[in-house]
N, C-alpha and C. Protein backbone atom coordinates (compact mmCIF):
# COMPACT_ATOMS: atom_id res chain seq x y z
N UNK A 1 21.95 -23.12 23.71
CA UNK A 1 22.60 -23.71 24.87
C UNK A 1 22.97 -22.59 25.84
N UNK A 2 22.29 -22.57 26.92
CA UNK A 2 22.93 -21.61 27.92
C UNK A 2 23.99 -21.86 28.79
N UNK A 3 24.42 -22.61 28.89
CA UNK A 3 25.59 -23.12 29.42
C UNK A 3 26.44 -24.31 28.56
N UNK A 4 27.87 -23.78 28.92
CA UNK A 4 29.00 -24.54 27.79
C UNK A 4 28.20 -26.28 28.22
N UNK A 5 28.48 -26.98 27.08
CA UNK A 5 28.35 -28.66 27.12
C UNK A 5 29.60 -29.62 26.17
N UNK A 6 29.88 -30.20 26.81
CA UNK A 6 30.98 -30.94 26.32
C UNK A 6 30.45 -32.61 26.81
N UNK A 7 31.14 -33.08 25.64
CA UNK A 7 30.51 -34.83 25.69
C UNK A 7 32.42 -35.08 25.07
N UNK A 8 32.34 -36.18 25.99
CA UNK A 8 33.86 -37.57 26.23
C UNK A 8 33.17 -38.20 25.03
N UNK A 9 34.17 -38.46 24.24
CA UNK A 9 33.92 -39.93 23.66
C UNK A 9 35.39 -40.63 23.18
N UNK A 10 35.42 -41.55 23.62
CA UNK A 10 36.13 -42.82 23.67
C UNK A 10 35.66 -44.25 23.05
N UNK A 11 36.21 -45.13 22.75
CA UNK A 11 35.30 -46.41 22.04
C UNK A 11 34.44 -46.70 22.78
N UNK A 12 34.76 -47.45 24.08
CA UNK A 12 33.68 -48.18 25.15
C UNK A 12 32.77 -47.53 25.76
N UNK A 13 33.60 -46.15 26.62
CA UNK A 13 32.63 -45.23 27.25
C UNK A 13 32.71 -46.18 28.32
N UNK A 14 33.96 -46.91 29.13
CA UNK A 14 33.84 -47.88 30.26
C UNK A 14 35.72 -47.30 30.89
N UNK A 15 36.64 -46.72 30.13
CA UNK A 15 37.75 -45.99 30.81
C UNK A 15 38.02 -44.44 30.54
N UNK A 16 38.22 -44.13 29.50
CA UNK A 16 39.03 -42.64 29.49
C UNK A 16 37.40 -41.67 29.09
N UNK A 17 36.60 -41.82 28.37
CA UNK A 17 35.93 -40.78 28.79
C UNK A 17 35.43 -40.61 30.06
N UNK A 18 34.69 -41.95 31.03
CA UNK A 18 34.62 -41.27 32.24
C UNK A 18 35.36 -41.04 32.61
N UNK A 19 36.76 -40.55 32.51
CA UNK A 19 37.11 -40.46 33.77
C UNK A 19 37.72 -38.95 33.03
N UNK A 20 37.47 -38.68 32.10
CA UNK A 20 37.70 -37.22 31.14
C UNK A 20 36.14 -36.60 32.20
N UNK A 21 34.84 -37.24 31.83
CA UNK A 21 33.91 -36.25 32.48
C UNK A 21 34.20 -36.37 33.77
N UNK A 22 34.10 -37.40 34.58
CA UNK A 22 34.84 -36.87 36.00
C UNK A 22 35.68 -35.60 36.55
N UNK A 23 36.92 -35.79 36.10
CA UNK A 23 38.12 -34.60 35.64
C UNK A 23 37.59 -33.10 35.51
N UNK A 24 36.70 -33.10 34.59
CA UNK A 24 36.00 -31.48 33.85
C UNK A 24 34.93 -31.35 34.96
N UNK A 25 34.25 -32.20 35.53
CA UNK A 25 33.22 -32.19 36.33
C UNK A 25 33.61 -31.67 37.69
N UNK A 26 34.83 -32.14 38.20
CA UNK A 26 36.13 -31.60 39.36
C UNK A 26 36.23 -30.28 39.13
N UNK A 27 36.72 -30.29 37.97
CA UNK A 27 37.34 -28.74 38.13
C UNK A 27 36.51 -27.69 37.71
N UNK A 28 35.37 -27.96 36.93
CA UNK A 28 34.64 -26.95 36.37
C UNK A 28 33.87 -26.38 38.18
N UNK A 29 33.74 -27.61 38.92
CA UNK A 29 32.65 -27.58 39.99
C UNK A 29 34.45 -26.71 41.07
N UNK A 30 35.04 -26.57 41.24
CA UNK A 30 36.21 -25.87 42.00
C UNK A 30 36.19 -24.63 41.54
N UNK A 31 36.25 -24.28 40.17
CA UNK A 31 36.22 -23.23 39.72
C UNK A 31 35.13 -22.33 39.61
N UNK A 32 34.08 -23.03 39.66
CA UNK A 32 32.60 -22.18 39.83
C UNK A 32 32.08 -21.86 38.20
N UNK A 33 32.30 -22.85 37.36
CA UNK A 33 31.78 -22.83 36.26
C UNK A 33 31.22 -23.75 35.87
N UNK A 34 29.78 -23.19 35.49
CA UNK A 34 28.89 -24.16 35.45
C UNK A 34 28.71 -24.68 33.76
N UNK A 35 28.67 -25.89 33.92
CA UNK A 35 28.75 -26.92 32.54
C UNK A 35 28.28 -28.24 32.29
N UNK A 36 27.63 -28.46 31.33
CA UNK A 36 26.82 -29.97 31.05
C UNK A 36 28.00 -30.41 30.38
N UNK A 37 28.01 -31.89 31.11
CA UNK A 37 29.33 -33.09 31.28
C UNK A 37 28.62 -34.12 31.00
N UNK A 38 28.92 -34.82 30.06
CA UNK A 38 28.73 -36.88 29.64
C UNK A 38 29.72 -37.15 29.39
N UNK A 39 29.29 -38.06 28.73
CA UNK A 39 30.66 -39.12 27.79
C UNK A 39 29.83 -40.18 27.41
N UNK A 40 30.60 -41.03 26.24
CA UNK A 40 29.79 -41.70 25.27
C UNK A 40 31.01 -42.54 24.69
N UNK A 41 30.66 -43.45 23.96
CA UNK A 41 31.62 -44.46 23.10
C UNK A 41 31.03 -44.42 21.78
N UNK A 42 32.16 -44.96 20.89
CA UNK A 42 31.55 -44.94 19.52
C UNK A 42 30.91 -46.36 19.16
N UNK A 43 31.09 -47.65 20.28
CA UNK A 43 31.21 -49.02 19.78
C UNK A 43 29.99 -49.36 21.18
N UNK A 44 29.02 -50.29 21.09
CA UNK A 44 28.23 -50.15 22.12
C UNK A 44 27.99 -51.92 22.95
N UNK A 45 29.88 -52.06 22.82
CA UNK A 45 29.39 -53.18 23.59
C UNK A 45 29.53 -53.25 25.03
N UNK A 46 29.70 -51.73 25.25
CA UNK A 46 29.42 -51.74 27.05
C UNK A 46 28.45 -51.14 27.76
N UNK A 47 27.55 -51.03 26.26
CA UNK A 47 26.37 -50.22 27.00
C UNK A 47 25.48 -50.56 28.18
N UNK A 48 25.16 -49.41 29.27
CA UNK A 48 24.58 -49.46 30.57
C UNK A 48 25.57 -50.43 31.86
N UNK A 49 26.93 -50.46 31.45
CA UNK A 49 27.59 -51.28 32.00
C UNK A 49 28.24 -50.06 32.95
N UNK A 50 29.05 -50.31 34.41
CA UNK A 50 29.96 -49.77 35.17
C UNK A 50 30.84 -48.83 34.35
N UNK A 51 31.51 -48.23 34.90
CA UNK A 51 33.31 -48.10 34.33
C UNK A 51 34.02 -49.34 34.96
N UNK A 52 35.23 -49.39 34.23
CA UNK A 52 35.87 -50.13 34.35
C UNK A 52 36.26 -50.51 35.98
N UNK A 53 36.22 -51.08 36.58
CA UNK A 53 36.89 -51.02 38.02
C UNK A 53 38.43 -50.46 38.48
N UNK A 54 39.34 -50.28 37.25
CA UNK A 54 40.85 -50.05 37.41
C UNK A 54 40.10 -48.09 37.17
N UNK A 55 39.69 -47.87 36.52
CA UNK A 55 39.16 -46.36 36.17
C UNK A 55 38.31 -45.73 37.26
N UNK A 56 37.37 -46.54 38.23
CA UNK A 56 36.75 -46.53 39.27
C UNK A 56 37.70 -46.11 40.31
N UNK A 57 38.75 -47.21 40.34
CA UNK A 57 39.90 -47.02 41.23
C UNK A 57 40.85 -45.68 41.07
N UNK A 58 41.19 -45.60 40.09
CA UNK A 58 41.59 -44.28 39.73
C UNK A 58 41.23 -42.72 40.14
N UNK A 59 39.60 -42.81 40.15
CA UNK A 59 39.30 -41.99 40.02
C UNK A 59 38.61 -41.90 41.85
N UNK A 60 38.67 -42.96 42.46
CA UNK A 60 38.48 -42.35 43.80
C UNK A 60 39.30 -41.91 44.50
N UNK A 61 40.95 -42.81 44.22
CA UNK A 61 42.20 -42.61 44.78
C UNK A 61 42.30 -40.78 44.15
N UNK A 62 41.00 -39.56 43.37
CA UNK A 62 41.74 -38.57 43.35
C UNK A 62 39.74 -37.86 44.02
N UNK A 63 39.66 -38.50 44.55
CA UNK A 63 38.37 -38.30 45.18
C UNK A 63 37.23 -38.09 44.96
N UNK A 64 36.88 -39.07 43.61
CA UNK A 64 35.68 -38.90 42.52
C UNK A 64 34.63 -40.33 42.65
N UNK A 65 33.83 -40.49 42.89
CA UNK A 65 32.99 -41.77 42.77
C UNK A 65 32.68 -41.89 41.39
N UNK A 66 32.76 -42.59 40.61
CA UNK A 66 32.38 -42.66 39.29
C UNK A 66 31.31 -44.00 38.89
N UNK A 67 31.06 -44.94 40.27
CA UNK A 67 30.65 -45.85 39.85
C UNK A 67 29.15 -45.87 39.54
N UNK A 68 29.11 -44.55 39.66
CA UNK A 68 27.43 -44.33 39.28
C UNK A 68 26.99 -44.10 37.90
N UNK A 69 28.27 -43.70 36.71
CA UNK A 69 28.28 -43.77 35.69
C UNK A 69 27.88 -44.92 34.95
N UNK A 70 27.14 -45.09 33.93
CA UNK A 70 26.65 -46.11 32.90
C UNK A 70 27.42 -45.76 30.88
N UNK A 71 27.69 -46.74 31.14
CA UNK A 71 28.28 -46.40 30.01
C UNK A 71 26.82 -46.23 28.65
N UNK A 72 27.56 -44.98 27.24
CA UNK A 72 26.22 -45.02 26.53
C UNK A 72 27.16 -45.27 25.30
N UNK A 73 26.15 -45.30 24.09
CA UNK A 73 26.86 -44.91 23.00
C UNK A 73 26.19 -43.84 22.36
N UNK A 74 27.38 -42.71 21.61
CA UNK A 74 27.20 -41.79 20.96
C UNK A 74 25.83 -41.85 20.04
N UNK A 75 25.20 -40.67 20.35
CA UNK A 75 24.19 -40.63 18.92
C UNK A 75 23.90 -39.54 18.41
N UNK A 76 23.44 -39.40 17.21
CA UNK A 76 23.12 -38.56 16.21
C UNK A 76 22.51 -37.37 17.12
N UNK A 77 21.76 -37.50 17.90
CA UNK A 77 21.08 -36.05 18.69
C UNK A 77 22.37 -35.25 19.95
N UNK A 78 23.18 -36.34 19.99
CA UNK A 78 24.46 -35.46 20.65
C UNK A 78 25.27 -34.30 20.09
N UNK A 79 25.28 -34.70 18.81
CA UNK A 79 25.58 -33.31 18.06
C UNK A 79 25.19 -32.27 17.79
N UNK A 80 23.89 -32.15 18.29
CA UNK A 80 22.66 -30.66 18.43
C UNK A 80 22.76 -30.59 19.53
N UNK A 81 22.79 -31.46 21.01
CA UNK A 81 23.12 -31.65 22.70
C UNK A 81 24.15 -30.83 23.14
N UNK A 82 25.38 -31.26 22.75
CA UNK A 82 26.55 -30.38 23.16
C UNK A 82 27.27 -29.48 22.22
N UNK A 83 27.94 -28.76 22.82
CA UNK A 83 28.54 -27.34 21.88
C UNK A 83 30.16 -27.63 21.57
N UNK A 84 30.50 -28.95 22.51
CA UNK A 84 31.66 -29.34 21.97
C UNK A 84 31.69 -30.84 22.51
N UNK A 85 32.04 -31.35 21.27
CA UNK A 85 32.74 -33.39 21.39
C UNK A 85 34.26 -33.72 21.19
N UNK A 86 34.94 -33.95 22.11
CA UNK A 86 36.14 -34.38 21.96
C UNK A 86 35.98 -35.81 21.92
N UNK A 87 37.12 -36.15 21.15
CA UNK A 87 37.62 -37.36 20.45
C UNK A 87 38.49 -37.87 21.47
N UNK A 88 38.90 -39.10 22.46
CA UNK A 88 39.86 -39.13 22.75
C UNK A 88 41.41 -39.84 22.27
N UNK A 89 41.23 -40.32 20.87
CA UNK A 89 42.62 -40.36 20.42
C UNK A 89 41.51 -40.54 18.75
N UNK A 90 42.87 -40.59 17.53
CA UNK A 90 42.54 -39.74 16.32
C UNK A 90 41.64 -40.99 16.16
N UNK A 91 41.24 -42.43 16.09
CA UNK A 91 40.57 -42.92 15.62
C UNK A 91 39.07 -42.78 15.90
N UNK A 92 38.81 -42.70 17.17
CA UNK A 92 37.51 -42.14 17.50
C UNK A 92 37.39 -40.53 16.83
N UNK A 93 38.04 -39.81 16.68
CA UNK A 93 37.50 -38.75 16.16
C UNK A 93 37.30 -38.80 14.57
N UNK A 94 37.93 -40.01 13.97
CA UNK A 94 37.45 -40.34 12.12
C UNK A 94 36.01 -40.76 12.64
N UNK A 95 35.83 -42.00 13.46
CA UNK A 95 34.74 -42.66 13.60
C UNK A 95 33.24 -41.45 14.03
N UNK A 96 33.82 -40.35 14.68
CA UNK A 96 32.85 -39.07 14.90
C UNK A 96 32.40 -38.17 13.83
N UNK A 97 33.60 -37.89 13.27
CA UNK A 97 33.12 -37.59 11.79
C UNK A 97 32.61 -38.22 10.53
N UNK A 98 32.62 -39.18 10.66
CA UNK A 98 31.80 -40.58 10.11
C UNK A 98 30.33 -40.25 9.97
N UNK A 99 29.68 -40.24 11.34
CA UNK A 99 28.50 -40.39 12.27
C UNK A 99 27.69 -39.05 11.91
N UNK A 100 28.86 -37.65 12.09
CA UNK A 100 28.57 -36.41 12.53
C UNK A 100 26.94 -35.70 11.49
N UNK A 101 26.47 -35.50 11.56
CA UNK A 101 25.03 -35.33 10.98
C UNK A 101 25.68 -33.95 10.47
N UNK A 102 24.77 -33.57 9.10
CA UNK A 102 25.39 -32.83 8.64
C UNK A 102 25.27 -30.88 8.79
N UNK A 103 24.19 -30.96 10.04
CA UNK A 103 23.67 -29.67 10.61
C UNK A 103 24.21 -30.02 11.96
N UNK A 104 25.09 -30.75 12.10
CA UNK A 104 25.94 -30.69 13.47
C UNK A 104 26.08 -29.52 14.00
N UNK A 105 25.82 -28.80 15.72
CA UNK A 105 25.76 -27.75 16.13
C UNK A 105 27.60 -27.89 16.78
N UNK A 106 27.87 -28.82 17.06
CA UNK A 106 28.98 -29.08 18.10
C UNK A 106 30.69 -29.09 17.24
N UNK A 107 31.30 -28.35 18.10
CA UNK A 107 32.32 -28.46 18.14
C UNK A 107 33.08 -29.95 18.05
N UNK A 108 33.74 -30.68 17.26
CA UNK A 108 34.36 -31.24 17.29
C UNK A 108 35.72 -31.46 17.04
N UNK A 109 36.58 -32.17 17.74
CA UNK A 109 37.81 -32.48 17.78
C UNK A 109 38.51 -32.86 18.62
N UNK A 110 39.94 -32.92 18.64
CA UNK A 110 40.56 -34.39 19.31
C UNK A 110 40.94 -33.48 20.76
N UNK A 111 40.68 -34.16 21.67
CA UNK A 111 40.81 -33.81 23.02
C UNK A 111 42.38 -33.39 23.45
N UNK A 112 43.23 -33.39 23.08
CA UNK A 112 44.70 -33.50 24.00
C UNK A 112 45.17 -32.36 22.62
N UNK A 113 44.20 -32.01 21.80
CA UNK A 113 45.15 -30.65 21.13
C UNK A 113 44.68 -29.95 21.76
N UNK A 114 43.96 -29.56 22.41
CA UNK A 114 43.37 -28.38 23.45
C UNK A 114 44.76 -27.94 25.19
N UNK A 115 45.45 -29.28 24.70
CA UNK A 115 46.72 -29.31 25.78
C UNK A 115 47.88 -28.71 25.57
N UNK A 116 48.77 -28.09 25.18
CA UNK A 116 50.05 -27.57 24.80
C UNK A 116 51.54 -28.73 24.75
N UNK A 117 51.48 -28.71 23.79
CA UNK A 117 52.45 -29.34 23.59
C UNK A 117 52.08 -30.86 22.94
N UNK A 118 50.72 -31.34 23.17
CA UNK A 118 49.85 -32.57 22.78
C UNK A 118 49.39 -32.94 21.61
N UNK A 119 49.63 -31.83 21.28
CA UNK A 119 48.37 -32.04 19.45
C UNK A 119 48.95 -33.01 18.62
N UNK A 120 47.67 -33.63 18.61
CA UNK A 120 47.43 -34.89 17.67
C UNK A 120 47.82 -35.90 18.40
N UNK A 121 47.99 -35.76 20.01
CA UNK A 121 48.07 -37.28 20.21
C UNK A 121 46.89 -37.87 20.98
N UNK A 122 47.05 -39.08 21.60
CA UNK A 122 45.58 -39.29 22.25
C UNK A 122 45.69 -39.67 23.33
N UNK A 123 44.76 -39.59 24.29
CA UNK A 123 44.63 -40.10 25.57
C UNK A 123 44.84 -41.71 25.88
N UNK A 124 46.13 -41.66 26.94
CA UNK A 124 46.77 -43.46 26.54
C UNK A 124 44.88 -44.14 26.97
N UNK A 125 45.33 -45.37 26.03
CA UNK A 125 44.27 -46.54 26.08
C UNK A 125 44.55 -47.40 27.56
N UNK A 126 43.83 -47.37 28.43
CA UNK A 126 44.80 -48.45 29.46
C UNK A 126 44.27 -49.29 29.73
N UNK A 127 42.78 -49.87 28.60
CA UNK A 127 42.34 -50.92 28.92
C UNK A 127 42.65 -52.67 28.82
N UNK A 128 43.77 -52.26 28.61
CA UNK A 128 44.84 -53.48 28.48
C UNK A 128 46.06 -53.42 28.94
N UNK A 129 46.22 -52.22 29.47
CA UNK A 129 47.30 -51.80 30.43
C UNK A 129 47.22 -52.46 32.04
N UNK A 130 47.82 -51.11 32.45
CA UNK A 130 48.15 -51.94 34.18
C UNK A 130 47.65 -50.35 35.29
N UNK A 131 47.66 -50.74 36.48
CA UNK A 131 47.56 -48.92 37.20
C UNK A 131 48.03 -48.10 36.61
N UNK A 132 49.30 -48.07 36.13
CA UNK A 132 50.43 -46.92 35.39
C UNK A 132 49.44 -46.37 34.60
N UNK A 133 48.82 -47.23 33.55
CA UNK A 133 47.99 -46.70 32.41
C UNK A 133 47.35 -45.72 33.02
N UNK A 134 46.28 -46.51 33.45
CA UNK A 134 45.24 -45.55 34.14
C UNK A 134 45.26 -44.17 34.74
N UNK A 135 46.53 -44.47 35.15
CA UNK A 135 46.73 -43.27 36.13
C UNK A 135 47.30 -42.19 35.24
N UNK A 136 48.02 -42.21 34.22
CA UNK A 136 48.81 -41.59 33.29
C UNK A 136 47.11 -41.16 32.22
N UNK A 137 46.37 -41.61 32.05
CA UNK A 137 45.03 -41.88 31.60
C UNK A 137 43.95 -40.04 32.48
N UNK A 138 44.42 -40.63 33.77
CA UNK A 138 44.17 -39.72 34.49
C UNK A 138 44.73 -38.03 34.59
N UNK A 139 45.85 -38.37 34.43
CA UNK A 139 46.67 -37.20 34.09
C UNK A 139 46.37 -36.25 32.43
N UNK A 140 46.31 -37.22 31.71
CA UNK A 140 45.85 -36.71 30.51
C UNK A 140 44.47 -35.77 30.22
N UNK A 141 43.59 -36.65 31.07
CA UNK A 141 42.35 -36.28 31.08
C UNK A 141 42.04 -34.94 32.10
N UNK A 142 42.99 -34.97 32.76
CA UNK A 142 43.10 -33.51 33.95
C UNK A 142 43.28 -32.13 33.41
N UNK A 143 44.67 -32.61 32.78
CA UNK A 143 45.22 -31.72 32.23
C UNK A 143 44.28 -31.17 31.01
N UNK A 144 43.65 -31.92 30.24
CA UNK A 144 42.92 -30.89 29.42
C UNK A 144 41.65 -30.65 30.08
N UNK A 145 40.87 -31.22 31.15
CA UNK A 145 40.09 -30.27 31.96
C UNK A 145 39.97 -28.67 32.67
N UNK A 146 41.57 -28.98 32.94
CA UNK A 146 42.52 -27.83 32.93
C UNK A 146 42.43 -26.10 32.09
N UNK A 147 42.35 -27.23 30.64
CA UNK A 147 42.08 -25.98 29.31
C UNK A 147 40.58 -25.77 29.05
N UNK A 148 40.28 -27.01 29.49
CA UNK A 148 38.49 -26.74 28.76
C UNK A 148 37.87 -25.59 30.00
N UNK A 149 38.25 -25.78 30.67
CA UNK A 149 37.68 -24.75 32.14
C UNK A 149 38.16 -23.45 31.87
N UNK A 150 39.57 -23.06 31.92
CA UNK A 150 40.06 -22.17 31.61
C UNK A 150 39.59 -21.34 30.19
N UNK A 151 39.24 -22.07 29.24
CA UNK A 151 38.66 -21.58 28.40
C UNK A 151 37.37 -20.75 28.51
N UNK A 152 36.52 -21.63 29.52
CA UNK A 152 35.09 -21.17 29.59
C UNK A 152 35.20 -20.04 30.85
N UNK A 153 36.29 -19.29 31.21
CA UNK A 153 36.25 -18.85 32.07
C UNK A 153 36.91 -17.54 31.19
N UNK A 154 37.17 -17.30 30.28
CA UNK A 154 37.48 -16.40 29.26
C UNK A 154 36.37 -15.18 29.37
């Protein structure tokens, strides 16, 4: 891999990972570090579908179009693809290590321990929430864009 790669995964792959690759995609592209960005779900009943429209909304109100995103689901060749998979809360990351093939190249683990002060918790769910969610959704997902950049800039 010549350049860092990081893959979102979330259940749907229709709220918090896009808007996790959005986020890293912002800041990696501000900072001048160049990086391969997806996202994926572990459950595939939104596959090739939008993001969510409340996550859409979210993410333009911080000046991101996202509606060009399709949602996928995770697969077995993603783990030779990227050099790191975050989980975004602990159940998707059992369900990753489940899956994880056993010559896995990639980094895995839960997204918001890479945050200070976060470890072990997960990126709120707000697909049954309200704006607040989302937006707090948003914040989560920033903030460890935040570290994943800063890292690769080491």
């Amino acid at each position: 891999m010549s350049q860092p790669s990081v893959l979102f995964v979330c259940l749907g792959n229709i709220c918090r990972s896009p808007l996790a690759e959005a986020a890293l995609r912002a800041r990696a592209w501000e900072a001048g570090v160049a990086v391969t960005v997806d996202s994926a779900g572990t459950g595939n009943w939104h596959v090739g579908r939008p993001p969510d429209p409340r996550a859409q909304a979210v993410a333009l109100a911080n000046g991101l179009d996202i509606s060009g995103y399709r949602a996928r689901q995770v697969a077995a060749e993603d783990f030779a693809r990227f050099g790191h998979i975050f989980a975004l809360d602990p159940q998707n990351l059992k369900d990753l290590r489940r899956i994880q093939p056993a010559r896995a190249v990639a980094e895995v683990g839960l997204l918001m321990d890479i945050v200070p002060g976060r470890k072990g918790t997960a990126v709120i769910d707000p697909y049954y929430g309200d704006e607040q969610d989302f937006e707090q959704a948003w914040a989560d997902v920033s903030s460890a864009a935040e570290q994943i950049v800063g890292r690769f800039l080491r």
